[in-house]
Protein backbone atom coordinates (compact mmCIF):
# COMPACT_ATOMS: atom_id res chain seq x y z
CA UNK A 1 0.00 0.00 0.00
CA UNK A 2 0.82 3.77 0.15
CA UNK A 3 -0.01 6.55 2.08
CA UNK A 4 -0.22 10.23 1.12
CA UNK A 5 -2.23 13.08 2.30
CA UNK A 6 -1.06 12.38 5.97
CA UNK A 7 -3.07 15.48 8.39
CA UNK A 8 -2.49 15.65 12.04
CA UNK A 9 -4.97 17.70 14.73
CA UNK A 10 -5.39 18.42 18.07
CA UNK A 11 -8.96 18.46 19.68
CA UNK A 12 -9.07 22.07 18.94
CA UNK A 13 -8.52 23.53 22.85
CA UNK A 14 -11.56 21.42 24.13
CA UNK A 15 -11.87 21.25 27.82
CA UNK A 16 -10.27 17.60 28.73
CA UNK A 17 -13.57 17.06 31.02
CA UNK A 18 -15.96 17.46 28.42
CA UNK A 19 -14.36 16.10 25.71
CA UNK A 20 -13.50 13.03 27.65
CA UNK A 21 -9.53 13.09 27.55
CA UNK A 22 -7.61 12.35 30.67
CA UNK A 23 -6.31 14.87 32.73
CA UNK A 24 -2.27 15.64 31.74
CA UNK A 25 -3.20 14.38 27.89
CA UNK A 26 -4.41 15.58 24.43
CA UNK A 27 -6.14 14.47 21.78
CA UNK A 28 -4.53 13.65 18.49
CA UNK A 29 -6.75 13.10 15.21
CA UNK A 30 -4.78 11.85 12.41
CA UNK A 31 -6.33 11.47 8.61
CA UNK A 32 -5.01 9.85 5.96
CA UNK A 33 -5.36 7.99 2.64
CA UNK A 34 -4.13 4.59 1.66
CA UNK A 35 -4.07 3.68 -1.91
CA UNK A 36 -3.90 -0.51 -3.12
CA UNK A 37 -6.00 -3.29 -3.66
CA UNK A 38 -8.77 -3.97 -1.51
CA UNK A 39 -6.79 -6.89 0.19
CA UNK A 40 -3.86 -4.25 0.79
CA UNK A 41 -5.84 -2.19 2.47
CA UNK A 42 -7.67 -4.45 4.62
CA UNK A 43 -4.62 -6.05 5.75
CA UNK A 44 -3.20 -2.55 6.74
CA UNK A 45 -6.60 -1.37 8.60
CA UNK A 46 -6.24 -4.41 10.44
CA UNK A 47 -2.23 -4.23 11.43
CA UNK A 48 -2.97 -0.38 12.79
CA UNK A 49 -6.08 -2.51 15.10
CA UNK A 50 -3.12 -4.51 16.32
CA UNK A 51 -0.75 -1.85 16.87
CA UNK A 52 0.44 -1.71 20.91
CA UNK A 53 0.57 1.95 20.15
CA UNK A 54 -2.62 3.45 21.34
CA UNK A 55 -4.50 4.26 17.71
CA UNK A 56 -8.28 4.24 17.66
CA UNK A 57 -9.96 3.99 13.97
CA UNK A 58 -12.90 6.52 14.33
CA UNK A 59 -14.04 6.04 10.32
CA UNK A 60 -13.01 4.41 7.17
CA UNK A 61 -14.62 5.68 3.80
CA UNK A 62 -14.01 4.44 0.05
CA UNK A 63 -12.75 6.73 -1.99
CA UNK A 64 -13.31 5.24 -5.34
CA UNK A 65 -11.61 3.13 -7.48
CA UNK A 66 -8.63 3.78 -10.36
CA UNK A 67 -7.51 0.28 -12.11
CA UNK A 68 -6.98 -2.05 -9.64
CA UNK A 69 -6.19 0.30 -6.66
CA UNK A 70 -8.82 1.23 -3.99
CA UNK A 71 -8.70 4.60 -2.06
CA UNK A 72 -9.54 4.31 1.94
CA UNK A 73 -9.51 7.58 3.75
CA UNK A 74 -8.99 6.61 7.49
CA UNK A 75 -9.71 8.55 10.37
CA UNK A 76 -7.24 7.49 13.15
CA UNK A 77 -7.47 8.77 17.03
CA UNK A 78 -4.27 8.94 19.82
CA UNK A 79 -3.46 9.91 22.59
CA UNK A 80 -0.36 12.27 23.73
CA UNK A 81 0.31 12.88 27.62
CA UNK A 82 1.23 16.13 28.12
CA UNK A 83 4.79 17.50 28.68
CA UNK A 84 5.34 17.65 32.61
């Protein structure tokens, strides 16, 4: 597979209470596209769910098809702790 249009975010100065986010930690939303076959990208979606890193997969949306190569947008959740 391959991955382009990598974004990063924060949770946009929510209050860590409201939003849900541990005290002394932020929020960290990641986007990005993965282009190859469907089998490609499957077997990527499912090696970032096994990942001991903490990543949560909010979404995943098709993106079309060109050939034989599939576009997945994936919407990927962290967590940071905050510099003490």
């Amino acid at each position: 597979v391959s991955v382009s249009d990598v974004k990063y975010g924060d949770s946009g100065g929510e209050d860590s209470e409201k939003s849900g986010v541990p005290a002394g930690y932020s929020r960290v939303a990641i986007v990005m596209r993965v282009h190859g076959s469907y089998a490609e990208d499957m077997r990527f979606i499912n090696a970032v769910e096994r990942q001991k890193t903490l990543l949560l997969i909010d979404a995943v949306s098709f993106g079309g098809m060109k050939g034989n190569e599939l576009t997945v947008s994936v919407h990927l959740t962290t967590y940071l702790r905050s510099a003490a």
